[in-house]
Protein backbone atom coordinates (compact mmCIF):
# COMPACT_ATOMS: atom_id res chain seq x y z
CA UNK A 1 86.13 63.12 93.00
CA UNK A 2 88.81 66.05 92.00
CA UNK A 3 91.17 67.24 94.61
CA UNK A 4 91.90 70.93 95.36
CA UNK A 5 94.96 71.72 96.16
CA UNK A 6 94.70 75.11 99.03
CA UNK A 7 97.50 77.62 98.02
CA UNK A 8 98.66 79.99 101.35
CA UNK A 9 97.61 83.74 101.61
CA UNK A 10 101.24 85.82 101.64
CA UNK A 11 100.78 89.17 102.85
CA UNK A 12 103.89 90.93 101.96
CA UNK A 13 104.15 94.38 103.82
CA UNK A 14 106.86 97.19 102.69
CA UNK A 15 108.22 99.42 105.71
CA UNK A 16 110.47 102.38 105.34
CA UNK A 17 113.17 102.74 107.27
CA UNK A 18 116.40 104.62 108.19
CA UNK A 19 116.23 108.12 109.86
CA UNK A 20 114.80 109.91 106.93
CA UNK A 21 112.80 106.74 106.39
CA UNK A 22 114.36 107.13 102.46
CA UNK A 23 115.61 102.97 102.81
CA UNK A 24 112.74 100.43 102.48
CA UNK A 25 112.49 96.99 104.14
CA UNK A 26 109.92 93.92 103.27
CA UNK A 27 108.52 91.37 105.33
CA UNK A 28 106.76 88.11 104.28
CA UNK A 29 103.57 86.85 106.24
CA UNK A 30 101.22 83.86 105.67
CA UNK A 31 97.80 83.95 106.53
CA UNK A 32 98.29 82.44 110.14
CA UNK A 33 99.88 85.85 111.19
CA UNK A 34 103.75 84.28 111.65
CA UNK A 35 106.42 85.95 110.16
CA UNK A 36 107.88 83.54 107.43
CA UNK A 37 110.85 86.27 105.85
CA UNK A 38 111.93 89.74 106.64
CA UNK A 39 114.15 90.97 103.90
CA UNK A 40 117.36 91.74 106.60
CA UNK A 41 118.69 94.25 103.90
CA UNK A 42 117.72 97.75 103.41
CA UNK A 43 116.62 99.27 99.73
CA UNK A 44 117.48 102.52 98.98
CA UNK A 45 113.60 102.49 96.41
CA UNK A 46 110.37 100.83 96.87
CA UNK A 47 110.86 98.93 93.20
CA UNK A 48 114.06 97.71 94.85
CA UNK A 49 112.59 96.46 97.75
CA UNK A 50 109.68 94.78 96.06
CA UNK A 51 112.09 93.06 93.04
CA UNK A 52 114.16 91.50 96.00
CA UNK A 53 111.01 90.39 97.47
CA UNK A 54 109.53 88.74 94.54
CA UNK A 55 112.65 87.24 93.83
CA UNK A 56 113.29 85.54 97.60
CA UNK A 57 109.92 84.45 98.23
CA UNK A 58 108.62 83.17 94.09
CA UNK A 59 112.50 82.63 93.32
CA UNK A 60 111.55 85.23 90.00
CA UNK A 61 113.99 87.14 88.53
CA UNK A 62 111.90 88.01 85.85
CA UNK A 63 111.19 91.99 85.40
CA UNK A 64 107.65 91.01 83.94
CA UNK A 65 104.50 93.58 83.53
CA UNK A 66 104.26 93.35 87.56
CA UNK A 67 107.36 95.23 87.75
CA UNK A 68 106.07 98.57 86.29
């Protein structure tokens, strides 16, 4: 009999910030609703946000197809 191996839901939401909100933040959440990163650094772009992201939580530095 095969085993399966489960792989975690990561729900990773983006939230602008600052007083113009023009700065982006991320935060990392798995699919039992606790908070497993928050990025602690503000972005000045979404793509900058979301590159950090990718690289903190899949250790990727990789500017693949998913970065366009």
């Amino acid at each position: 009999m095969p085993s399966t191996a489960s792989a975690a839901t990561l729900k990773v939401q983006f939230v602008p910030v600052g007083r113009h909100r023009r700065e982006w933040m991320w935060k990392a959440r798995g699919e039992d609703g606790n908070t497993i990163s928050i990025s602690g650094q503000r972005f000045e772009s979404l793509m900058e946000a979301v590159r950090d992201a990718r690289t903190q939580i899949l250790g990727d530095d990789d500017d693949g197809p998913a970065a366009a």
